[in-house]
Structures are given as C-alpha cells and as structure tokens.
C-alpha atoms as a PDB file:
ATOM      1  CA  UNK A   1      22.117  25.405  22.179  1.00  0.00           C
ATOM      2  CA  UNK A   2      20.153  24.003  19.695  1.00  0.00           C
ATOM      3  CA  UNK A   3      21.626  23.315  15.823  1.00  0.00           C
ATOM      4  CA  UNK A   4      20.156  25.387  12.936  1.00  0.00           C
ATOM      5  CA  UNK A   5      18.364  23.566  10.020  1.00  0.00           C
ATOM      6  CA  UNK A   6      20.084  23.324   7.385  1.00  0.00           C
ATOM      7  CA  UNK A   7      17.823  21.967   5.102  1.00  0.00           C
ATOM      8  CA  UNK A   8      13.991  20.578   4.841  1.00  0.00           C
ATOM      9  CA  UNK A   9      12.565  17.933   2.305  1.00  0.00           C
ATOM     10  CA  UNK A  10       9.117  16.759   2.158  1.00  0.00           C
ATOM     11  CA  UNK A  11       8.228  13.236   2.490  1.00  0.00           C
ATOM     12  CA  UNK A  12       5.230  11.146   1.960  1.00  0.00           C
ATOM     13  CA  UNK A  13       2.455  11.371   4.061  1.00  0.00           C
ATOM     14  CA  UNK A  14       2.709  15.475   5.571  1.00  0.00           C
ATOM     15  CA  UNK A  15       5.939  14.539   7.046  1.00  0.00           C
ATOM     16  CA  UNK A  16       8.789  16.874   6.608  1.00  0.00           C
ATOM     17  CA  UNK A  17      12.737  15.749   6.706  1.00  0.00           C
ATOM     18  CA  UNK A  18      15.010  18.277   8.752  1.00  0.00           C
ATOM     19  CA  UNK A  19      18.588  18.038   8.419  1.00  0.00           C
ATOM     20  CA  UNK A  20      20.850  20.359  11.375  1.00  0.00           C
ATOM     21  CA  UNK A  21      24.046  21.544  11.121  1.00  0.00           C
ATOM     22  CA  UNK A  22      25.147  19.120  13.427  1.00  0.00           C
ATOM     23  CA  UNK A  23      24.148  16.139  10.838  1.00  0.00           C
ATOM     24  CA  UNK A  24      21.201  15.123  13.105  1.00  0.00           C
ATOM     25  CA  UNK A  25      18.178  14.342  10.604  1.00  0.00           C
ATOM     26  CA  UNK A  26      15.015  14.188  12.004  1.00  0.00           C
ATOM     27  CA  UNK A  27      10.883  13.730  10.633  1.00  0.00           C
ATOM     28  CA  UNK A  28       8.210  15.786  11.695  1.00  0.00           C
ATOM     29  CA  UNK A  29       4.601  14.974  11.348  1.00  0.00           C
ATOM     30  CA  UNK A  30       3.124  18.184   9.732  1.00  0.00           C
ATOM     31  CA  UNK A  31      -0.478  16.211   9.994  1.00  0.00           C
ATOM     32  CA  UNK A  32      -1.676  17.228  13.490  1.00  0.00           C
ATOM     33  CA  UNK A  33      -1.189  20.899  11.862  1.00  0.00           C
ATOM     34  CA  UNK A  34      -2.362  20.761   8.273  1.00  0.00           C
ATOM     35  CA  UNK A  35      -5.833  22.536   9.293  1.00  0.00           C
ATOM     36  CA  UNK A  36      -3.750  25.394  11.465  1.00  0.00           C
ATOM     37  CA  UNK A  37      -4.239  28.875   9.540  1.00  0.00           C
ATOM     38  CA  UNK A  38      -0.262  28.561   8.091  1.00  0.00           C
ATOM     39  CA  UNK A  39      -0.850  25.614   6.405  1.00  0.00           C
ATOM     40  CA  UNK A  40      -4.293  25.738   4.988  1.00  0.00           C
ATOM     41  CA  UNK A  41      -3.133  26.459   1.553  1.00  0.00           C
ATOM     42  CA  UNK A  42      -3.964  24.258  -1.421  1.00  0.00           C
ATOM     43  CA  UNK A  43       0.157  24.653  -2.336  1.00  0.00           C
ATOM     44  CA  UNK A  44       1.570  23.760   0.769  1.00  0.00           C
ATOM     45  CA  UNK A  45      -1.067  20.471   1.066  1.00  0.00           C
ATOM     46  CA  UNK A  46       0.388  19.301  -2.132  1.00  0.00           C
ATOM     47  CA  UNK A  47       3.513  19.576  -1.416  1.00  0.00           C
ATOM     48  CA  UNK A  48       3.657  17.502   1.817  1.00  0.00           C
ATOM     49  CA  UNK A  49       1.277  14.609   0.568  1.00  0.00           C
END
C-alpha cells in the first residue's frame, strides 16, 4: 500500500518536498510539468521557483 502525504513544501528550482506518513521524504521535479495545463498559472510558477 502506498503511505499518504502528509505534507508538501516547495523548494528551489520547481522541486517540491513530500513528506509520508511513514516518515519517507522524498523531491519531485515539478519542471518536466510546469507547461502542463495544471500548472500554467503565474501563482503556482512563483511558488515553486
């Protein structure tokens, strides 16, 4: 089964840091889908640079 996040915090550089119930941590690169329709938003750009 895979862990629920428990939390997210953005990072430098569109990467985002995911935290699981389980105390894994892990980064993803949001780069590769910064021009993808849910994330083509002025706000959310800011946010993750």
């Amino acid at each position: 089964m895979t862990p629920n996040i428990i939390d997210v915090k953005a990072q430098e550089d569109y990467q985002i840091l995911l935290s699981f119930e389980n105390g894994e941590m892990k980064i993803f690169h949001m780069k590769p889908y910064i021009d993808k329709v849910f994330l083509n938003n002025c706000k959310i750009r800011h946010i993750l640079q």
